[in-house]
C-alpha atoms as a PDB file:
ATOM      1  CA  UNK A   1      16.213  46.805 -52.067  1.00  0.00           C
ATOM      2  CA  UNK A   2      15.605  48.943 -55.014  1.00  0.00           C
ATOM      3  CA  UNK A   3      16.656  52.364 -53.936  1.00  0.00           C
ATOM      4  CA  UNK A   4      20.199  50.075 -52.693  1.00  0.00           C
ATOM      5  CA  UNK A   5      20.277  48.688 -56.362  1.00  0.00           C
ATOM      6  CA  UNK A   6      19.794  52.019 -57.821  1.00  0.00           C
ATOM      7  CA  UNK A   7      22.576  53.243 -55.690  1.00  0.00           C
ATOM      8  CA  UNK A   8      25.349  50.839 -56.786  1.00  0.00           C
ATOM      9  CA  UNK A   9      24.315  51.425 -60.048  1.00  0.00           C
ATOM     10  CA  UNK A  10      25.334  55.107 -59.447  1.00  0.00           C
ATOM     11  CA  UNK A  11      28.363  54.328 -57.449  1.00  0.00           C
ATOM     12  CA  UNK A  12      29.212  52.234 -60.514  1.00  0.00           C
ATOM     13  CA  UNK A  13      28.752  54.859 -62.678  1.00  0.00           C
ATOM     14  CA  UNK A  14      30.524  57.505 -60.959  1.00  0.00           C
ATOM     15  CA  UNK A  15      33.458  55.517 -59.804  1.00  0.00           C
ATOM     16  CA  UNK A  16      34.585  54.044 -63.413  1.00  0.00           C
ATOM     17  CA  UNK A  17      34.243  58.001 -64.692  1.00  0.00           C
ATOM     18  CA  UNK A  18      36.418  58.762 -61.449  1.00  0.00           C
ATOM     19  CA  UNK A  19      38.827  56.613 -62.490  1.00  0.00           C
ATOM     20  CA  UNK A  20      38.385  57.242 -66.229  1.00  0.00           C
ATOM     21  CA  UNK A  21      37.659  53.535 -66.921  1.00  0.00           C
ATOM     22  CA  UNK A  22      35.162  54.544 -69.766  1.00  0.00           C
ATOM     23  CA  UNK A  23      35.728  51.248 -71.719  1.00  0.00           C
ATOM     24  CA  UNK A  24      33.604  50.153 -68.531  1.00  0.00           C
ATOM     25  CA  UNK A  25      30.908  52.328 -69.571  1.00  0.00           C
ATOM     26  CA  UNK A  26      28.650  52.705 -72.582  1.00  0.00           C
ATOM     27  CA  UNK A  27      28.400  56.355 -73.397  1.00  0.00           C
ATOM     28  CA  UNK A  28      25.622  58.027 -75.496  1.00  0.00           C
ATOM     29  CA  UNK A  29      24.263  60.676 -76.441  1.00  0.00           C
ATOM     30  CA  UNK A  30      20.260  60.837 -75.691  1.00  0.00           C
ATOM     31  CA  UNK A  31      18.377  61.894 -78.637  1.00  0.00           C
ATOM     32  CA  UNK A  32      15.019  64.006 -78.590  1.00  0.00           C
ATOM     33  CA  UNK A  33      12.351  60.921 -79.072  1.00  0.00           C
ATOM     34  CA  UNK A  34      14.647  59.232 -76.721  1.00  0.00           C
ATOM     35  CA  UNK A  35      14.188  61.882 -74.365  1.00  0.00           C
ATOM     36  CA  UNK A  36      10.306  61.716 -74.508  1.00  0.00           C
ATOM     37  CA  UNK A  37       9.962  57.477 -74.268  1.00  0.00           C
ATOM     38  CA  UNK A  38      12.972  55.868 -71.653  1.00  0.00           C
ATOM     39  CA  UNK A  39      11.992  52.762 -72.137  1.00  0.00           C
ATOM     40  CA  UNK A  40      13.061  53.426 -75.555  1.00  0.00           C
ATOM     41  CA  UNK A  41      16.715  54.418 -74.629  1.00  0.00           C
ATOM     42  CA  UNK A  42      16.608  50.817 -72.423  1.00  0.00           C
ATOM     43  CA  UNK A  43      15.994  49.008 -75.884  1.00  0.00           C
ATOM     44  CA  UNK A  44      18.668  50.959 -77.516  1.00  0.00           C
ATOM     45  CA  UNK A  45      21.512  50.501 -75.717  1.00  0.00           C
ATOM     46  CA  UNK A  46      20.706  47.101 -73.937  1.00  0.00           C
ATOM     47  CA  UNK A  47      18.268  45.768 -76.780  1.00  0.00           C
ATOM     48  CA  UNK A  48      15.634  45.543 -73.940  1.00  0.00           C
ATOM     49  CA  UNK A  49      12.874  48.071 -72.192  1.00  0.00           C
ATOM     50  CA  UNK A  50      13.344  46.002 -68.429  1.00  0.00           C
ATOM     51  CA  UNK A  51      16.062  48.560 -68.089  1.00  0.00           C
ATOM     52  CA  UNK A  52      14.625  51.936 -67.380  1.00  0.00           C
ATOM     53  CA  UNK A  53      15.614  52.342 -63.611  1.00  0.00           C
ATOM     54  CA  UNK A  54      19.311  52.537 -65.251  1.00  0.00           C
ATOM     55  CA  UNK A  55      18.489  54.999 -67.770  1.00  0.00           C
ATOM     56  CA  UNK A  56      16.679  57.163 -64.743  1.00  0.00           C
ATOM     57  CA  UNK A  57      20.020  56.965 -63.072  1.00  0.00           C
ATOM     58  CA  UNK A  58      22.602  57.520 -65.742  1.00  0.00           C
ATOM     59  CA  UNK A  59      19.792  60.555 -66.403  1.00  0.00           C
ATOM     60  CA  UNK A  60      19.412  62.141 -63.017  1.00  0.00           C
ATOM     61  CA  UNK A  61      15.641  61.292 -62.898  1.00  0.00           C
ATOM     62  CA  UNK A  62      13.262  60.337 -60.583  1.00  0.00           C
ATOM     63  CA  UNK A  63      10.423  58.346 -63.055  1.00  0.00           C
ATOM     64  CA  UNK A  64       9.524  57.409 -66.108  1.00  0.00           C
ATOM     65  CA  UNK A  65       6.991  60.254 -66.346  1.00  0.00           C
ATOM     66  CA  UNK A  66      10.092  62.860 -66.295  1.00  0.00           C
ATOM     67  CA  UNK A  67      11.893  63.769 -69.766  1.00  0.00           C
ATOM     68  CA  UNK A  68      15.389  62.969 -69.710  1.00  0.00           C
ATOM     69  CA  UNK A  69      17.916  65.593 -70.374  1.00  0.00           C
ATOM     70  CA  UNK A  70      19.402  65.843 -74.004  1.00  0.00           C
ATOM     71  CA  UNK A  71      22.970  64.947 -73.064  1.00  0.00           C
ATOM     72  CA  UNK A  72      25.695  62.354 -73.060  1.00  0.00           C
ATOM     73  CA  UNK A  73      25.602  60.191 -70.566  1.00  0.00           C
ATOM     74  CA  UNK A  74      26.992  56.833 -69.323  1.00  0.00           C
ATOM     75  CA  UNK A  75      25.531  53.528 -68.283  1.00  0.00           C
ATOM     76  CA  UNK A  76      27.083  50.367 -67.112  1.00  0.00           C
ATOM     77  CA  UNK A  77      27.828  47.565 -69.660  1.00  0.00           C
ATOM     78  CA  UNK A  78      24.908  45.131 -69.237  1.00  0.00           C
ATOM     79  CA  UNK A  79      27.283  42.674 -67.911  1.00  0.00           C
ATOM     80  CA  UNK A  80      27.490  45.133 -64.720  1.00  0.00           C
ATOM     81  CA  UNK A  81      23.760  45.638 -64.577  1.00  0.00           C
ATOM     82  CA  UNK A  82      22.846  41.879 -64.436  1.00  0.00           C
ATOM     83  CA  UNK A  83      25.411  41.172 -62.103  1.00  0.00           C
ATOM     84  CA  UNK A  84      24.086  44.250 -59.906  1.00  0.00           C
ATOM     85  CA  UNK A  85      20.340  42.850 -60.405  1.00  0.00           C
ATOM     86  CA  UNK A  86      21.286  39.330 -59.153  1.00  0.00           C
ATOM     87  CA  UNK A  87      23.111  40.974 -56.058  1.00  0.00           C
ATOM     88  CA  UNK A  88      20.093  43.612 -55.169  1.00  0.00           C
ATOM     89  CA  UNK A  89      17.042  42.262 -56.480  1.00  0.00           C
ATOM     90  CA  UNK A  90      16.886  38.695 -56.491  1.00  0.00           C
END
């Protein structure tokens, strides 16, 4: 179920930037320690670390133990990613 939940959370991505719905989106730019720890971009932007498999997707990673690129990108509003969670993982 995870690679499906990691999956809509790309679809969800890429569709609301389709669209250019980016009010649907959180958009940042990753910084260099941010780069180095991802569990440290999860507690930025959602105020937790339990969301790193979002931060590898919005990224274009495959772990934790690869550095994320240096570059904007977009997640989901947390909203989206524990409604996505419920539907995939529970």
């Amino acid at each position: 179920m995870i690679n499906e939940y990691r999956n809509a959370i790309r679809d969800l991505i890429n569709k609301n930037i389709q669209q250019g719905m980016l009010n649907s989106l959180i958009v940042w730019d990753v910084k260099s320690d941010e780069a180095q720890d991802p569990t440290l971009l999860s507690l930025r932007i959602y105020g937790s670390r339990n969301h790193t498999d979002v931060i590898q997707v919005a990224c274009g990673v495959s772990g934790i133990w690869e550095k994320l690129p240096e570059k904007r990108i977009a997640v989901p509003l947390i909203s989206d990613v524990l409604r996505l969670r419920r539907e995939f993982l529970d």
